[in-house]
PDB file of N, CA and C in Angstrom:
ATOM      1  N   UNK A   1     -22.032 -19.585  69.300  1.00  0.00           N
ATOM      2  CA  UNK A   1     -22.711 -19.937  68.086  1.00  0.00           C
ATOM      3  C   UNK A   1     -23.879 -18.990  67.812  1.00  0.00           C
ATOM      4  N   UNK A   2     -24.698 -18.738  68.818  1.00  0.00           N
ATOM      5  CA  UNK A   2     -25.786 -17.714  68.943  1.00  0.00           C
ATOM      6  C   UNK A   2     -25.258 -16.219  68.553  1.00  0.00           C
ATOM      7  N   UNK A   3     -24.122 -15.828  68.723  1.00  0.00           N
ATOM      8  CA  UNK A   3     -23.756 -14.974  68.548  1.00  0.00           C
ATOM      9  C   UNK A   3     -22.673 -14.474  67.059  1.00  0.00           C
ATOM     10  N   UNK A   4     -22.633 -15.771  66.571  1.00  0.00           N
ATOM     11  CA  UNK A   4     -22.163 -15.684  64.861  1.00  0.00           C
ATOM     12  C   UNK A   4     -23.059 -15.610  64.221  1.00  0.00           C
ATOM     13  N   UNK A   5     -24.404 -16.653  64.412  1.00  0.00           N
ATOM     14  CA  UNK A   5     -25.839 -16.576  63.611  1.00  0.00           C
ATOM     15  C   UNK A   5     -26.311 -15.023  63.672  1.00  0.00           C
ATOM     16  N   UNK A   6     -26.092 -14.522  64.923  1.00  0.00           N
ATOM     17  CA  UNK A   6     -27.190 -12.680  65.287  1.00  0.00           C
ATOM     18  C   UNK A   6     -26.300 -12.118  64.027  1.00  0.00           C
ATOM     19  N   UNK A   7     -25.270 -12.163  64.465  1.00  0.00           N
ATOM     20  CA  UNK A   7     -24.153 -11.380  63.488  1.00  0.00           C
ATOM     21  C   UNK A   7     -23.958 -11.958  62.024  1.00  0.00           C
ATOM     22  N   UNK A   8     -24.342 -12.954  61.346  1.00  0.00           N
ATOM     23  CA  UNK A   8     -24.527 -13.366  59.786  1.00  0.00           C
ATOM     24  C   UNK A   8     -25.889 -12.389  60.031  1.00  0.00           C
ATOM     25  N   UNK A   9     -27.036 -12.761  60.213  1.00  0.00           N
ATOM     26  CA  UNK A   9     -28.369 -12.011  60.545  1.00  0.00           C
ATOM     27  C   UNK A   9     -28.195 -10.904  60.220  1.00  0.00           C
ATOM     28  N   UNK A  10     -27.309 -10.012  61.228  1.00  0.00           N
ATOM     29  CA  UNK A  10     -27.465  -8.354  61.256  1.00  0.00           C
ATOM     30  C   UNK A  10     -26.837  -8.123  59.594  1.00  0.00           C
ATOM     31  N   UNK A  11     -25.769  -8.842  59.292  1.00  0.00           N
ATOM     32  CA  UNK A  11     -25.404  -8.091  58.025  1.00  0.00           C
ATOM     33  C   UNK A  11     -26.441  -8.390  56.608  1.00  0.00           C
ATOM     34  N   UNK A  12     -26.952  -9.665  56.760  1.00  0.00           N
ATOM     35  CA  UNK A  12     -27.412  -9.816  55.608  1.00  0.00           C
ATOM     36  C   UNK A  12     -28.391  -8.611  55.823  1.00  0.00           C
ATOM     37  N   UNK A  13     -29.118  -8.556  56.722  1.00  0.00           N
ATOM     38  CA  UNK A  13     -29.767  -7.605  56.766  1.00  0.00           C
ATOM     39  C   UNK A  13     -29.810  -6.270  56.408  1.00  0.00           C
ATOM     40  N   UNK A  14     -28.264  -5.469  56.720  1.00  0.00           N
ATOM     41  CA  UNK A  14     -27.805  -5.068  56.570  1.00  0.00           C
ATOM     42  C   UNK A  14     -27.788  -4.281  55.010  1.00  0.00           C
ATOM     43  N   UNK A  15     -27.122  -5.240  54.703  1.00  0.00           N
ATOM     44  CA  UNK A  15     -26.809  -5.180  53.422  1.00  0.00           C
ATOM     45  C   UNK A  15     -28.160  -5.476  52.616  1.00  0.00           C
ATOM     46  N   UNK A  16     -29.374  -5.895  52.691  1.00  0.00           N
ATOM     47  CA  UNK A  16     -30.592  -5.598  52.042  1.00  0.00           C
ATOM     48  C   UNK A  16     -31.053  -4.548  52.472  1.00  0.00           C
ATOM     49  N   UNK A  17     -30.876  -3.664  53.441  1.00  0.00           N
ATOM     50  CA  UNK A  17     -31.757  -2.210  53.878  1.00  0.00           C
ATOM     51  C   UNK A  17     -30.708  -1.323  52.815  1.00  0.00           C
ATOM     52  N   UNK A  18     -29.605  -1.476  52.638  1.00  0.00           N
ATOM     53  CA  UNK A  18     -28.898  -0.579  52.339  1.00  0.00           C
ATOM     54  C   UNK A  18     -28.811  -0.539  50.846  1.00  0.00           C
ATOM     55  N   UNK A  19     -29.358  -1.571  49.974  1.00  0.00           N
ATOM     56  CA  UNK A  19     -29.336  -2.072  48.501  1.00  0.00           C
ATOM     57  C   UNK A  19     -30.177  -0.984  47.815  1.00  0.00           C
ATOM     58  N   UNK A  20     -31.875  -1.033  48.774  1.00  0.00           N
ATOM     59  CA  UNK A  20     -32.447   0.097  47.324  1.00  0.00           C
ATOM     60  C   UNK A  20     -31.793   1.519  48.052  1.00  0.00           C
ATOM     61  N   UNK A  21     -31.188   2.028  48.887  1.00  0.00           N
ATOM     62  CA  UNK A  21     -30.922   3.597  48.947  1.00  0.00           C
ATOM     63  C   UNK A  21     -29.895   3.427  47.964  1.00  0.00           C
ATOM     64  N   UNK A  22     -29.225   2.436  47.307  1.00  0.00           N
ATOM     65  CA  UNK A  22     -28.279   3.003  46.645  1.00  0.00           C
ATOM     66  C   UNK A  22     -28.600   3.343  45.072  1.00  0.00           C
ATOM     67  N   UNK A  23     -29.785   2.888  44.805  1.00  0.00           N
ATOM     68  CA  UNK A  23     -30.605   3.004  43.552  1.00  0.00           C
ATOM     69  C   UNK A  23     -30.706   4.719  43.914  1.00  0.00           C
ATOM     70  N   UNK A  24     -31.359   5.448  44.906  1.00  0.00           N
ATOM     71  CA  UNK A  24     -31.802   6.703  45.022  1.00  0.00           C
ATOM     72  C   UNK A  24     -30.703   7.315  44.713  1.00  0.00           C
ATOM     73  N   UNK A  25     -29.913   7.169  44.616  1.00  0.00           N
ATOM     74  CA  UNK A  25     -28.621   7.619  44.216  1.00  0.00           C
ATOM     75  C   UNK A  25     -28.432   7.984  42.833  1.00  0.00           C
ATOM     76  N   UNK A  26     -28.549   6.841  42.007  1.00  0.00           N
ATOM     77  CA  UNK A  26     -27.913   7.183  40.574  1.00  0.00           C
ATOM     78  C   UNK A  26     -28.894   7.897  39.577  1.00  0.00           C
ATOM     79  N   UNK A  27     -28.235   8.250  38.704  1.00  0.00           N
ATOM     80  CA  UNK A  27     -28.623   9.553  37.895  1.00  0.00           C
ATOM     81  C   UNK A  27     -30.602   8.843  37.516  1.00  0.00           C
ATOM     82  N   UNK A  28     -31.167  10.399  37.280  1.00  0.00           N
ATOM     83  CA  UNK A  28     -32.586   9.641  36.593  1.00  0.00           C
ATOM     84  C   UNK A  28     -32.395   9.604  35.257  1.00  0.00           C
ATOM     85  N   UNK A  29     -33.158   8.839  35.066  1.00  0.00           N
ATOM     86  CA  UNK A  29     -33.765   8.268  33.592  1.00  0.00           C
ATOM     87  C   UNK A  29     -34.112   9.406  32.897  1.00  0.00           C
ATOM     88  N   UNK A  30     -33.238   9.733  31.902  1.00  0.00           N
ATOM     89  CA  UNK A  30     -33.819  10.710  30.693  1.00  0.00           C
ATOM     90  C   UNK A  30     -35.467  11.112  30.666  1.00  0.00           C
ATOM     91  N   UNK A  31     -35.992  11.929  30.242  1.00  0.00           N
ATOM     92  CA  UNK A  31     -37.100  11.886  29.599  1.00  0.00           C
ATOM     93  C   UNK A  31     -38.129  12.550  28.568  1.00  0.00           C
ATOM     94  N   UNK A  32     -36.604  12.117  27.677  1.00  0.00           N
ATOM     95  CA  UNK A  32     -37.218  12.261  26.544  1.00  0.00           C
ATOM     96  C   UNK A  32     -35.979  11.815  25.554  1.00  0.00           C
ATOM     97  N   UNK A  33     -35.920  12.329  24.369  1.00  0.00           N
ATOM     98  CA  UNK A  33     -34.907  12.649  23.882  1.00  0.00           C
ATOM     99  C   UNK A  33     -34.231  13.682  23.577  1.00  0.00           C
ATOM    100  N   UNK A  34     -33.072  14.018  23.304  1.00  0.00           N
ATOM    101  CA  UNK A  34     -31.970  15.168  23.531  1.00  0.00           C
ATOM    102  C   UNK A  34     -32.537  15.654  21.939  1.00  0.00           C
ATOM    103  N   UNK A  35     -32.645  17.404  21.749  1.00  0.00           N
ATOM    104  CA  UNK A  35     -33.056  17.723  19.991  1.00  0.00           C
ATOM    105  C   UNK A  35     -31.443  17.781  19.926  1.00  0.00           C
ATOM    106  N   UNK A  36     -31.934  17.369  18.270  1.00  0.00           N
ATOM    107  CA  UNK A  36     -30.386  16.588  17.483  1.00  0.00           C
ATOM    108  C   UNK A  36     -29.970  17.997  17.362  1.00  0.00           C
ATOM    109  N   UNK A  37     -28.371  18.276  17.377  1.00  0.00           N
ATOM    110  CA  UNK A  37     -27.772  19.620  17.348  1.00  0.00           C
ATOM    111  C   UNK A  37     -27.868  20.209  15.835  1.00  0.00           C
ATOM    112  N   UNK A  38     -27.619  22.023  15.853  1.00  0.00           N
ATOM    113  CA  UNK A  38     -28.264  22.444  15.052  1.00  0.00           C
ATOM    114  C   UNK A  38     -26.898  22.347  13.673  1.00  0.00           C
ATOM    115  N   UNK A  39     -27.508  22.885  12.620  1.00  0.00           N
ATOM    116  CA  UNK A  39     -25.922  23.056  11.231  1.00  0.00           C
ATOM    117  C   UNK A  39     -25.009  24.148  12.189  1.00  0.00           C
ATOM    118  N   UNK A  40     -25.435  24.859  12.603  1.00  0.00           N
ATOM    119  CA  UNK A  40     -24.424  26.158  13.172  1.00  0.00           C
ATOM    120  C   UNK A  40     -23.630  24.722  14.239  1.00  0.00           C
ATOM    121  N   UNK A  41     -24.259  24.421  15.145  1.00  0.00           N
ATOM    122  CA  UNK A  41     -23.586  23.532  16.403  1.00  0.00           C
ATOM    123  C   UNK A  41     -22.427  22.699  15.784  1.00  0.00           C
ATOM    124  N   UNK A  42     -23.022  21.739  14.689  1.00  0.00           N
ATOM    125  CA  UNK A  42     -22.310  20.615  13.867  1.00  0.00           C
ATOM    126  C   UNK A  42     -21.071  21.168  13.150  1.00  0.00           C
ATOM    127  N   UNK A  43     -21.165  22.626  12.791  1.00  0.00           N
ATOM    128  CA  UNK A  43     -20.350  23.046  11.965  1.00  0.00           C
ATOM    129  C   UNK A  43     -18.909  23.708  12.490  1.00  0.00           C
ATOM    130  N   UNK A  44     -19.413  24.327  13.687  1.00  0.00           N
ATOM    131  CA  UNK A  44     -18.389  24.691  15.042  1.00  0.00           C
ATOM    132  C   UNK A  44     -17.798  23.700  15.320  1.00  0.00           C
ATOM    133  N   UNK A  45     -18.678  22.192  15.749  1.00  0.00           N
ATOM    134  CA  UNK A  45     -17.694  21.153  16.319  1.00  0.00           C
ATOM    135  C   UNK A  45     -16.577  20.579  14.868  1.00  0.00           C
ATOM    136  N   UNK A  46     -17.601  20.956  13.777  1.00  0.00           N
ATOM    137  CA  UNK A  46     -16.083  20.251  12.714  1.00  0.00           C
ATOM    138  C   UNK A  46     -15.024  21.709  12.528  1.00  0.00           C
ATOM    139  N   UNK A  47     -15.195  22.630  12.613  1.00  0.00           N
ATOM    140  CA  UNK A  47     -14.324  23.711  12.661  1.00  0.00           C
ATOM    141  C   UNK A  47     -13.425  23.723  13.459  1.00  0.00           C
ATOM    142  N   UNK A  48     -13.742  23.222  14.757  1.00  0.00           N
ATOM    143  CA  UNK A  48     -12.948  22.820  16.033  1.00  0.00           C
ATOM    144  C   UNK A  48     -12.150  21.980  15.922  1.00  0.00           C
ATOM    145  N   UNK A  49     -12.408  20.449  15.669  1.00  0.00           N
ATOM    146  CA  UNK A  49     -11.689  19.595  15.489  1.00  0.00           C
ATOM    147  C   UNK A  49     -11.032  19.444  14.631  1.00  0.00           C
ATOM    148  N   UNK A  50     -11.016  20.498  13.083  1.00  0.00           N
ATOM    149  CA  UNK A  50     -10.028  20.702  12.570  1.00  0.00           C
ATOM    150  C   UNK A  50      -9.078  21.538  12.496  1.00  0.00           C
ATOM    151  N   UNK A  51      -9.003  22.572  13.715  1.00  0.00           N
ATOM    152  CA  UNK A  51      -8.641  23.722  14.345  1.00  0.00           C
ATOM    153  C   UNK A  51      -8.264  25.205  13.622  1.00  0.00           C
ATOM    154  N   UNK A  52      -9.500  25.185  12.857  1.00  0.00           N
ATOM    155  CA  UNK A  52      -9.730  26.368  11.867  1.00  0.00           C
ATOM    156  C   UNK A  52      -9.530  27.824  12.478  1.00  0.00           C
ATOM    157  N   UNK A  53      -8.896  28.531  11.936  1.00  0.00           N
ATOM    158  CA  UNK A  53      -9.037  29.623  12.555  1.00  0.00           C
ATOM    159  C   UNK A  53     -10.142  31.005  12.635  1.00  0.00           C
ATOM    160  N   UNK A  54     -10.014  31.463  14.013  1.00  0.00           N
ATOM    161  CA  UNK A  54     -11.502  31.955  14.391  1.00  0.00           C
ATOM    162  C   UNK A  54     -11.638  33.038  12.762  1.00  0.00           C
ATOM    163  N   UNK A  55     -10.697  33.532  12.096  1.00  0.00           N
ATOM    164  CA  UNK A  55     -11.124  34.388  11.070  1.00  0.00           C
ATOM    165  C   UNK A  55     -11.639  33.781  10.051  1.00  0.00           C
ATOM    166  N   UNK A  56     -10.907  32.706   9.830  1.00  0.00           N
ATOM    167  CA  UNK A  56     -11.635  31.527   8.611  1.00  0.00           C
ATOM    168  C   UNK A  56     -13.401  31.128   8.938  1.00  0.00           C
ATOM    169  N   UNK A  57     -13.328  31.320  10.456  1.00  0.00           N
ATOM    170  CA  UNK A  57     -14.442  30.372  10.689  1.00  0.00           C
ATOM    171  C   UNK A  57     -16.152  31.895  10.659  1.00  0.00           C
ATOM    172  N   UNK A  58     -15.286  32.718  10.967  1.00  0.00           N
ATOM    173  CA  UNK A  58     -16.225  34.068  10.809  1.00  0.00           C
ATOM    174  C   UNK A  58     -16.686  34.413   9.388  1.00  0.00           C
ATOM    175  N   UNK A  59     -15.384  33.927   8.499  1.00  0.00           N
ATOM    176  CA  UNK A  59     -15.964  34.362   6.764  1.00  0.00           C
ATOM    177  C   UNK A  59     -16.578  33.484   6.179  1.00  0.00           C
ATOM    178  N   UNK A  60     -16.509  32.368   6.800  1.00  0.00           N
ATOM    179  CA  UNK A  60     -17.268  31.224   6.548  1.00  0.00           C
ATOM    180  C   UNK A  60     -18.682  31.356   6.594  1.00  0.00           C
ATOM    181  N   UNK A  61     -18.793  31.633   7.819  1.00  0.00           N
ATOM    182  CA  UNK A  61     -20.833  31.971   8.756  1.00  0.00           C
ATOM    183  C   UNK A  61     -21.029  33.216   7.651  1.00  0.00           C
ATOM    184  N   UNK A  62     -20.270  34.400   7.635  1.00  0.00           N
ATOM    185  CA  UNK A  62     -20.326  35.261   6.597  1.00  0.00           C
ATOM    186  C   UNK A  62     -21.355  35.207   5.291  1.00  0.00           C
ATOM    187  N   UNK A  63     -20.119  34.422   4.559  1.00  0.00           N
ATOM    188  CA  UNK A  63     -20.515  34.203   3.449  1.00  0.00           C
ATOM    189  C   UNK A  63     -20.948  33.239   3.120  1.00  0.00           C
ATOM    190  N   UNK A  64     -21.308  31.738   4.026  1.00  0.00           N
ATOM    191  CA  UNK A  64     -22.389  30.892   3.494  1.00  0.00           C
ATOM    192  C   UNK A  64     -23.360  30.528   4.830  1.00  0.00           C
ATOM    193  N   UNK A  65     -24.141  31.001   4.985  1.00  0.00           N
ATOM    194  CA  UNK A  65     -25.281  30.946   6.558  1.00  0.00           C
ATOM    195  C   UNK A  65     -26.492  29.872   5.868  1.00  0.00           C
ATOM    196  N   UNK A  66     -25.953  29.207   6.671  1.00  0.00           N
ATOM    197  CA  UNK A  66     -26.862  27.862   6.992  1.00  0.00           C
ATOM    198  C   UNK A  66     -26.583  26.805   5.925  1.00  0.00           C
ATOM    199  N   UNK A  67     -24.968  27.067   5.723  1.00  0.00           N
ATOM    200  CA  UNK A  67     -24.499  25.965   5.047  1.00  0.00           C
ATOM    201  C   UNK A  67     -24.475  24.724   6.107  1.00  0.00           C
ATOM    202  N   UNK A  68     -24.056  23.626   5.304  1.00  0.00           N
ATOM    203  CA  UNK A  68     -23.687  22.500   6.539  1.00  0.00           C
ATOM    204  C   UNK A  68     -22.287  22.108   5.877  1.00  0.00           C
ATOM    205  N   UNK A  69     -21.424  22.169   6.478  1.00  0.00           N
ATOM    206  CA  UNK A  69     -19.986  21.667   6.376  1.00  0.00           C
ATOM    207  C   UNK A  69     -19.983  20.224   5.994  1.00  0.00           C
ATOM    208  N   UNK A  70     -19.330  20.025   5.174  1.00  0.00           N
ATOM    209  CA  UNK A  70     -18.827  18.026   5.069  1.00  0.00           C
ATOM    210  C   UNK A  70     -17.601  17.894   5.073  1.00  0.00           C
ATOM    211  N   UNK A  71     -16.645  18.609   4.705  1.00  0.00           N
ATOM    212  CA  UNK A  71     -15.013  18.543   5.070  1.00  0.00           C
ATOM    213  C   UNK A  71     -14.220  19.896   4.878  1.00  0.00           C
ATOM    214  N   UNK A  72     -13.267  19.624   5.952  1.00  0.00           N
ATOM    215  CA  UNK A  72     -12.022  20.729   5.965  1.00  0.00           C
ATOM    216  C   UNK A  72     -11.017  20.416   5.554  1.00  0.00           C
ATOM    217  N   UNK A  73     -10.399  20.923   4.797  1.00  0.00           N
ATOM    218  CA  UNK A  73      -8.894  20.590   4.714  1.00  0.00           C
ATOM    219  C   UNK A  73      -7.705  21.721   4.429  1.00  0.00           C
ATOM    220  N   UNK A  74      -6.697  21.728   5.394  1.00  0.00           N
ATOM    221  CA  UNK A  74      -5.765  22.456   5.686  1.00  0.00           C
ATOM    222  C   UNK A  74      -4.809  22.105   3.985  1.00  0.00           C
ATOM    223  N   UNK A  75      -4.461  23.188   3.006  1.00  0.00           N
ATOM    224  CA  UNK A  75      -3.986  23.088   1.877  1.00  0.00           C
ATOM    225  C   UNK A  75      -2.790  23.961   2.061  1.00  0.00           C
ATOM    226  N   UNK A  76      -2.492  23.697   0.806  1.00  0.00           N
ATOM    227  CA  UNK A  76      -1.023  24.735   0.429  1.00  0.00           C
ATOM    228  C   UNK A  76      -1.166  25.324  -1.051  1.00  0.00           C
ATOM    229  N   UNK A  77      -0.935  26.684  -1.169  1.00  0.00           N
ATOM    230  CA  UNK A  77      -0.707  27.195  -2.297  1.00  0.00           C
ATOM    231  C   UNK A  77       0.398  26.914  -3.321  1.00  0.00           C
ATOM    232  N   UNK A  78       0.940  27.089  -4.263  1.00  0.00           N
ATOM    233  CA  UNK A  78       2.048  26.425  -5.279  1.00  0.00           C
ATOM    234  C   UNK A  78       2.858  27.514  -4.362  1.00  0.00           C
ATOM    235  N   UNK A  79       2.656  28.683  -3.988  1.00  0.00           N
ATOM    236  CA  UNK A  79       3.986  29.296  -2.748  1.00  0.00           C
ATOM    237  C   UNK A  79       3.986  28.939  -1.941  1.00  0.00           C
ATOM    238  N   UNK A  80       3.620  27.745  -1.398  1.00  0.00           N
ATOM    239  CA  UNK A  80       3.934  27.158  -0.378  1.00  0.00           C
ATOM    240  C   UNK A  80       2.711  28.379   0.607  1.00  0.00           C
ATOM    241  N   UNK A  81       1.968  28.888   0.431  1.00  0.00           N
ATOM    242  CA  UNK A  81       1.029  29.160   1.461  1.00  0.00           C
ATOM    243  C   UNK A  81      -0.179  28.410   2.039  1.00  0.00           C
ATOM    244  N   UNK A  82      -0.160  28.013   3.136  1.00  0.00           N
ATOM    245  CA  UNK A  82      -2.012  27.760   3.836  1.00  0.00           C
ATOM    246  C   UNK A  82      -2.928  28.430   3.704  1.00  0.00           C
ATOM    247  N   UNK A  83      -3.909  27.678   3.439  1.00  0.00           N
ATOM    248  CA  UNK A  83      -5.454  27.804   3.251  1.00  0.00           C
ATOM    249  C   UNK A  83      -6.252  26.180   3.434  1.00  0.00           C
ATOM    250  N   UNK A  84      -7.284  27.146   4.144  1.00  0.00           N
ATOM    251  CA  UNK A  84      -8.556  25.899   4.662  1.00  0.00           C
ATOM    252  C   UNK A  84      -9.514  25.871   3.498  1.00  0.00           C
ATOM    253  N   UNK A  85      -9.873  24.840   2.744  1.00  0.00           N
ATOM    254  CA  UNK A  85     -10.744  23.801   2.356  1.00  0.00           C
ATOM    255  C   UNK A  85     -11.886  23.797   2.410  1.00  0.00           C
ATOM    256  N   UNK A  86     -12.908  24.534   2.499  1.00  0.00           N
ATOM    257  CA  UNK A  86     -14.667  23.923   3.210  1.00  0.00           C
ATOM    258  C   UNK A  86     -15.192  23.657   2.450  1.00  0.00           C
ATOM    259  N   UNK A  87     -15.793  22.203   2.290  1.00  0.00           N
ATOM    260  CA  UNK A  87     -16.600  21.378   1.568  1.00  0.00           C
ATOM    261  C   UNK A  87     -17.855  21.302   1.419  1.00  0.00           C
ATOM    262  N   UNK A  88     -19.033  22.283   1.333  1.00  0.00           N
ATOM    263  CA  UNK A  88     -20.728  22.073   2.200  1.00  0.00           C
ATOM    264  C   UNK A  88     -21.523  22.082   1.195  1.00  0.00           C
ATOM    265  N   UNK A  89     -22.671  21.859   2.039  1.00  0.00           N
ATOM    266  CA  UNK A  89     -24.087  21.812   1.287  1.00  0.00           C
ATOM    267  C   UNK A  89     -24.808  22.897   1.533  1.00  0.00           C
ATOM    268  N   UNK A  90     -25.424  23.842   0.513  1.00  0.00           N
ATOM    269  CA  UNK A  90     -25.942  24.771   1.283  1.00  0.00           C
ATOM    270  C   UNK A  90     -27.154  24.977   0.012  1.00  0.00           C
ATOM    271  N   UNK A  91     -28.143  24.838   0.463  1.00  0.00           N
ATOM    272  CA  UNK A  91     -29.731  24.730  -0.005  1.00  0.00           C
ATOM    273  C   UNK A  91     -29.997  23.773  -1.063  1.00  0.00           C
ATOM    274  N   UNK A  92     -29.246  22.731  -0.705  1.00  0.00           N
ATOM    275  CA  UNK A  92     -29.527  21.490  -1.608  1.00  0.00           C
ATOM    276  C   UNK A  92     -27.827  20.938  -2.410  1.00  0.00           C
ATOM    277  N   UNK A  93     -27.185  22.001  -2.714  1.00  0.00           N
ATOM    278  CA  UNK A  93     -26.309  22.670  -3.954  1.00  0.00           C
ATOM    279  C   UNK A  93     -24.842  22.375  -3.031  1.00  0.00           C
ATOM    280  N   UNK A  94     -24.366  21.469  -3.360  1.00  0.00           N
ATOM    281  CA  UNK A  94     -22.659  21.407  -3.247  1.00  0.00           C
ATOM    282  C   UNK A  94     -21.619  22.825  -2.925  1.00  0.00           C
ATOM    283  N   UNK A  95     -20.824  22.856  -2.528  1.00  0.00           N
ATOM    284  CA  UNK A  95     -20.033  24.167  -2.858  1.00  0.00           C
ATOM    285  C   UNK A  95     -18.959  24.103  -1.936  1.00  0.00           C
ATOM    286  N   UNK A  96     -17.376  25.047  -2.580  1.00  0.00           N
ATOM    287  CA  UNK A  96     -16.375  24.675  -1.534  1.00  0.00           C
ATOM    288  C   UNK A  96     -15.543  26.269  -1.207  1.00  0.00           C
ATOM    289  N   UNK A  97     -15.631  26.482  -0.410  1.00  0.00           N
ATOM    290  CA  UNK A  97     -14.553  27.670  -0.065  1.00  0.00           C
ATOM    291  C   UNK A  97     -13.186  27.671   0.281  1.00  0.00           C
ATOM    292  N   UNK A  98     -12.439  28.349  -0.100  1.00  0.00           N
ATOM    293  CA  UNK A  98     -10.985  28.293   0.400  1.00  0.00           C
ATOM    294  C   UNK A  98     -10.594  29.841   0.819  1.00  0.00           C
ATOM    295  N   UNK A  99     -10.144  29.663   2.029  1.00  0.00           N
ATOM    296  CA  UNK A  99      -9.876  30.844   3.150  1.00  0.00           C
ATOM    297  C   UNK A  99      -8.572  30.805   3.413  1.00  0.00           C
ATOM    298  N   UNK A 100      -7.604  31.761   3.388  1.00  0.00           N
ATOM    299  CA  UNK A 100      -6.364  32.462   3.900  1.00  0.00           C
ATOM    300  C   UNK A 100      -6.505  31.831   5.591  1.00  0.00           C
ATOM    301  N   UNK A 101      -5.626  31.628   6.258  1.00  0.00           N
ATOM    302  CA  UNK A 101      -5.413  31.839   7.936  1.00  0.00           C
ATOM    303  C   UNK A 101      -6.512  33.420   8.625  1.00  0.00           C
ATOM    304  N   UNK A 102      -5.973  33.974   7.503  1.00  0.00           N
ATOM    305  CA  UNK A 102      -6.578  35.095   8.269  1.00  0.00           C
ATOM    306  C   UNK A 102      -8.140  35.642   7.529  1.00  0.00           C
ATOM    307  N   UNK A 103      -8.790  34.683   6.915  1.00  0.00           N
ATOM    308  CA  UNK A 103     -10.070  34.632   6.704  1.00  0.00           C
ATOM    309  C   UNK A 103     -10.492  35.327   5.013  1.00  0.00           C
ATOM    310  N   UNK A 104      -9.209  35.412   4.548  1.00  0.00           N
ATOM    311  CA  UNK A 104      -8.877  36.145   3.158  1.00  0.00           C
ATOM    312  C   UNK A 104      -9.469  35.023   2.477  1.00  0.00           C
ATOM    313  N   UNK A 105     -10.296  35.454   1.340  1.00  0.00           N
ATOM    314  CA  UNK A 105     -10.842  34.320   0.257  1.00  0.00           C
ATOM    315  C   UNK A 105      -9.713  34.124  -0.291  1.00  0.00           C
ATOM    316  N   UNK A 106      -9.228  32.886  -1.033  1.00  0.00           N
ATOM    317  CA  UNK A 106      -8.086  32.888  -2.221  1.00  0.00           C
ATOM    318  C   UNK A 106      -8.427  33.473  -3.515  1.00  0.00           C
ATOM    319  N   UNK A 107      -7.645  34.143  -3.911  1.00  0.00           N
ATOM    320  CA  UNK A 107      -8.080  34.513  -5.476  1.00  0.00           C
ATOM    321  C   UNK A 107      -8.779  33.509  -6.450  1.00  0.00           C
ATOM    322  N   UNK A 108      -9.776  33.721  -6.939  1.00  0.00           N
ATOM    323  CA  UNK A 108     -10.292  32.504  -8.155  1.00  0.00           C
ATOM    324  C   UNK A 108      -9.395  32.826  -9.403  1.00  0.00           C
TER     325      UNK A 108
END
C-alpha cells in the first residue's frame, strides 16, 4: 500500500515539475503588430492566384506603378484569343488594362 501511495506521489509530482517546461517551449508572443503588406505585395499575391503571366505581370508594374489591382480576369477575343483583364485604382482614378499572354496591350 505504501508503495502505490510513493508511486501516485512520484507521478503527480511528476507531472507538475514537467507542466511549466512545457510552456518554455511554445512559440513567443508577438510583439507588436505585423506592417500590413505593401500595393506591389497585394498585387503579386492577386497576380498569382490568378496565374497571370510573368509578361502580363511585367507590363502591368510597367505601365501602371503603384496601381492597386481589384480584379483579373482571363478573357477571350471575338478570335477566340486570351487576354488578362486588370481592374485598379491608381491615384484615386479607376482604370482597366487588357494584356496579350505575352504582355502585348490589346488594340483599343
Amino acid at each position: 500500500m505504501r508503495i502505490a501511495l510513493a508511486l501516485i506521489a512520484l507521478i503527480v509530482f511528476l507531472g507538475l515539475a514537467a507542466a511549466p517546461g512545457c510552456k518554455s517551449h511554445s512559440n513567443p508572443e508577438p510583439t507588436g503588430p505585423a506592417a500590413p503588406p505593401t500595393v506591389s505585395e497585394i498585387n503579386a499575391a492577386k497576380m498569382q492566384n490568378a496565374v497571370v503571366p510573368q509578361a502580363v505581370q511585367n507590363a502591368f508594374a510597367r505601365d501602371y506603378p503603384g496601381a492597386a489591382i481589384n480584379t483579373i480576369e482571363m478573357q477571350s477575343t471575338s478570335a477566340g484569343d486570351s487576354f488578362y483583364k486588370i481592374v485598379f485604382i491608381r491615384d484615386g482614378k479607376p482604370g482597366a488594362a487588357q494584356y496579350f499572354a505575352t504582355g502585348a496591350p490589346l488594340p483599343k
